[in-house]
Protein backbone atom coordinates (compact mmCIF):
# COMPACT_ATOMS: atom_id res chain seq x y z
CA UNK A 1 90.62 118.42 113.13
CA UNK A 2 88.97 121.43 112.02
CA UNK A 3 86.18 121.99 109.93
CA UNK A 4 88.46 124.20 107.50
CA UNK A 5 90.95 120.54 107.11
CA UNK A 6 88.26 118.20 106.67
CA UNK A 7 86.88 119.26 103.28
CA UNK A 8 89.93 119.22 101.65
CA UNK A 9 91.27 115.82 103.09
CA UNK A 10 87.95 114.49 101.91
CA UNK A 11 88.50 115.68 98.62
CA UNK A 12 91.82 114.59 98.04
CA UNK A 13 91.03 110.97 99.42
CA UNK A 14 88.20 110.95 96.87
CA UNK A 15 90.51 111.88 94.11
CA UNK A 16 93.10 109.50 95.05
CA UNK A 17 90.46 106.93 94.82
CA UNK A 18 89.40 107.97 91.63
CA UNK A 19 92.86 107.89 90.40
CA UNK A 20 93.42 104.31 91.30
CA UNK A 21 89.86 103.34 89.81
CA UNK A 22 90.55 105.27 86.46
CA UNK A 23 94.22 103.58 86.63
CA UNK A 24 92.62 99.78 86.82
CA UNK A 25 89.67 100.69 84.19
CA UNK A 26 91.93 102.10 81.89
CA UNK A 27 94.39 99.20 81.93
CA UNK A 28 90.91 96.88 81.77
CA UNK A 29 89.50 98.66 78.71
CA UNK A 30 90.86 97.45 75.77
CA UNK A 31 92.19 93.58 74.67
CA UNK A 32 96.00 92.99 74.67
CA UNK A 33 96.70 95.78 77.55
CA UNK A 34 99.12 93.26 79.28
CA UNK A 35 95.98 92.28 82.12
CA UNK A 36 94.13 89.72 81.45
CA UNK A 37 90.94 89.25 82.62
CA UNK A 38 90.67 87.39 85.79
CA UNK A 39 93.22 89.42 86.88
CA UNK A 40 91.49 93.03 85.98
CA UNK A 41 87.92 91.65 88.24
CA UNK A 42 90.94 90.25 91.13
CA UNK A 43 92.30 94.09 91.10
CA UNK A 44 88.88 95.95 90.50
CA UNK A 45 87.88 94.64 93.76
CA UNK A 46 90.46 95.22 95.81
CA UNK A 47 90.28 99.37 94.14
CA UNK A 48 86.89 99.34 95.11
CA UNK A 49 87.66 98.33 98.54
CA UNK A 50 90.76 101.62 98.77
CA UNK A 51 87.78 104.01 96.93
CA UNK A 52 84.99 102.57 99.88
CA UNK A 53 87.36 103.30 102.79
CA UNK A 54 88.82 106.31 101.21
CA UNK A 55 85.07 107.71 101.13
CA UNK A 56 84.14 106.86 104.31
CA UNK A 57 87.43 108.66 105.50
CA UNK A 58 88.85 106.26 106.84
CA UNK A 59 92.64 106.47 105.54
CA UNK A 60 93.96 103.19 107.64
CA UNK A 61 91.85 100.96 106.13
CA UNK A 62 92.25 101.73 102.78
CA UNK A 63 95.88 101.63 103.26
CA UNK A 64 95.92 98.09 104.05
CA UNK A 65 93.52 98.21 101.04
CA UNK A 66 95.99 99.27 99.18
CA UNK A 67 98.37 96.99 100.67
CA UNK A 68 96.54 93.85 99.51
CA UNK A 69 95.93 95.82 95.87
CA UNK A 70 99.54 95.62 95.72
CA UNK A 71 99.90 91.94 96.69
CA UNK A 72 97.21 90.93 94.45
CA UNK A 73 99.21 92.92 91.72
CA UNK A 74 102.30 91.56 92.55
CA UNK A 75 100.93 87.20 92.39
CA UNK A 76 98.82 88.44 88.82
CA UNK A 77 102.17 89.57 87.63
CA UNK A 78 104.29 85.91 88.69
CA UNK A 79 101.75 84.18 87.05
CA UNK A 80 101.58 86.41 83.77
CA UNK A 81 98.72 87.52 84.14
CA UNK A 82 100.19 91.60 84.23
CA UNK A 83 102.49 92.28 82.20
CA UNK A 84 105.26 95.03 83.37
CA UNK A 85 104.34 97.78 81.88
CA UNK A 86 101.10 97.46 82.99
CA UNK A 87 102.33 96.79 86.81
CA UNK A 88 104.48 99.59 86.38
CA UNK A 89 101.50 102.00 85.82
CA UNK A 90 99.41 100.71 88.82
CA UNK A 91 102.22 100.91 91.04
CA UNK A 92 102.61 104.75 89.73
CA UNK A 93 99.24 105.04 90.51
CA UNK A 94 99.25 103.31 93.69
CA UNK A 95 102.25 104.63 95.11
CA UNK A 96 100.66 108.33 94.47
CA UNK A 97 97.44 107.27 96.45
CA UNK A 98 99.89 105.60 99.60
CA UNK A 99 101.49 109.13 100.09
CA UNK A 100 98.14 110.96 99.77
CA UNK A 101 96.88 108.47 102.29
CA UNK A 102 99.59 108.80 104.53
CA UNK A 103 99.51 112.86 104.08
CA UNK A 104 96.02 112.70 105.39
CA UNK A 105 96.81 109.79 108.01
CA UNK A 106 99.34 112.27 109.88
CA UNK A 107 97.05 115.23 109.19
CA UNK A 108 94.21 113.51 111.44
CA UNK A 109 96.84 112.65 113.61
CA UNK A 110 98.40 115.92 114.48
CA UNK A 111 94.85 117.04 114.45
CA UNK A 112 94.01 114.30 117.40
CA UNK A 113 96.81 115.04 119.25
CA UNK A 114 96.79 119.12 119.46
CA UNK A 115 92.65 118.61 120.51
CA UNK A 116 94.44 116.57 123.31
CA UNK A 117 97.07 119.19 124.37
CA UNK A 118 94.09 121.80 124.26
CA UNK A 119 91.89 119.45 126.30
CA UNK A 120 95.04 118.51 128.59
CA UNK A 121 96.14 122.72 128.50
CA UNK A 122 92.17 123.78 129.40
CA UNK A 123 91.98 120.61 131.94
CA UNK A 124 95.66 122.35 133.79
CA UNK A 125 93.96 125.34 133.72
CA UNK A 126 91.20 124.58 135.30
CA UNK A 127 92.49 123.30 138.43
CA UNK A 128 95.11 126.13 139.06
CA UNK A 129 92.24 128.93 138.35
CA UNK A 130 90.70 129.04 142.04
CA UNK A 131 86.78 128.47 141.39
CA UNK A 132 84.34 131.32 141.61
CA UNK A 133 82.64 129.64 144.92
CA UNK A 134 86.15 129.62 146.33
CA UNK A 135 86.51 133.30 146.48
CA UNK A 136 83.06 134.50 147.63
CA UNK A 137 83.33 135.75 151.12
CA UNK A 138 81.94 133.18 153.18
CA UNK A 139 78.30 133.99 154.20
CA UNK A 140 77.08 135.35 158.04
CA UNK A 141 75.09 133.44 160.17
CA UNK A 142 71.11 134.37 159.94
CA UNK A 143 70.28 136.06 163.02
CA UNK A 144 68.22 134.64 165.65
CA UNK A 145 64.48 135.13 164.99
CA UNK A 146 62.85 137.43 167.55
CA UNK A 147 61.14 135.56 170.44
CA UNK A 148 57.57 135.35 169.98
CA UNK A 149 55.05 137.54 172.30
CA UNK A 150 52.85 135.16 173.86
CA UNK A 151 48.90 135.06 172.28
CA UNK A 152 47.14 135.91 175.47
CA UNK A 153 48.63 138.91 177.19
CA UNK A 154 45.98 141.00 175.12
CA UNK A 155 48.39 143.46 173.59
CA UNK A 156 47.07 143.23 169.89
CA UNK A 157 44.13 145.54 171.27
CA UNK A 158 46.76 147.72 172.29
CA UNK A 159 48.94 147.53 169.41
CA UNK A 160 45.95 148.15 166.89
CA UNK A 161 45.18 150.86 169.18
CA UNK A 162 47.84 152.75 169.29
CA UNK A 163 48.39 152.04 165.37
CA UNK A 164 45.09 154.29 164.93
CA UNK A 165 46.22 156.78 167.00
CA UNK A 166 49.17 157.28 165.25
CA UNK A 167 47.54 157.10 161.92
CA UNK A 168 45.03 159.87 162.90
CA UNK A 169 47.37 162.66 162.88
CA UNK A 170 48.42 161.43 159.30
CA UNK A 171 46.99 163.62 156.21
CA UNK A 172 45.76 166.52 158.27
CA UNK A 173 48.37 169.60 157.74
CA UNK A 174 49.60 171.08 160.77
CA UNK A 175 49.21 174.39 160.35
């Protein structure tokens, strides 16, 4: 995913959650709003538990947030605790926040699986490019060091010696 994606996934899983949490306080707010109140703390949990995963971006888990939102909606209602009308608006709601969710679901999975196809696409081309080691010429042998002349036949004298005398001529002009 890239940085340009996430900011606006993030916002729109944040105002999905909103959505659903000004849905359920609305329909909690005032006294004859077909949910009664058992029911309105059963379903404000479960919205917290879509806004928490939908904040930590994390768009599986609230869906199955959602899912159980839904359930708990659906037993308030068979028990008359929702009315219809009142279901009716917080499946609206809900049904608006699943397709966000599942928008941003298949945007972080496209997103996965191109970074795999560029890791897989770099990872082929990296084995067919021949390594730069692989085409430097291979190196020569180091020559044999020079045998060593022996410490005692005497010739440093003679070396030194001759190193002067060739060193004399040196600086004078030959005119």
């Amino acid at each position: 995913m890239t940085l340009l994606q996430a900011p606006p996934n993030r916002l729109l899983l944040a105002c999905s959650a909103a959505l659903v949490a000004a849905g359920f306080l609305s329909a909690c707010a005032a006294p004859g709003n077909g949910l009664q109140r058992e029911a309105a703390t059963q379903l404000q949990a479960r919205v917290l538990e879509v806004t928490q995963a939908s904040s930590q971006n994390n768009p599986e888990s609230a869906l199955q947030a959602l899912a159980g939102l839904e359930a708990d909606l659906s037993a308030a209602q068979a028990k008359g605790q929702v009315s219809e009308e009142r279901r009716r608006s917080i499946t609206t709601v809900a049904t608006a926040v699943r397709a966000d969710l599942n928008d941003i679901l298949a945007a972080q999975k496209a997103a996965a699986a191109k970074a795999a196809e560029d890791a897989r696409n770099a990872a082929s081309q990296g084995t067919q490019a021949p390594s730069p080691t692989a085409e430097a010429p291979a190196s020569q042998p180091a020559p044999a060091p020079a045998p060593a002349a022996p410490a005692d036949q005497g010739n440093t004298s003679s070396n030194s010696g001759n190193a002067n005398k060739n060193n004399n001529d040196k600086g004078k002009g030959k005119n």
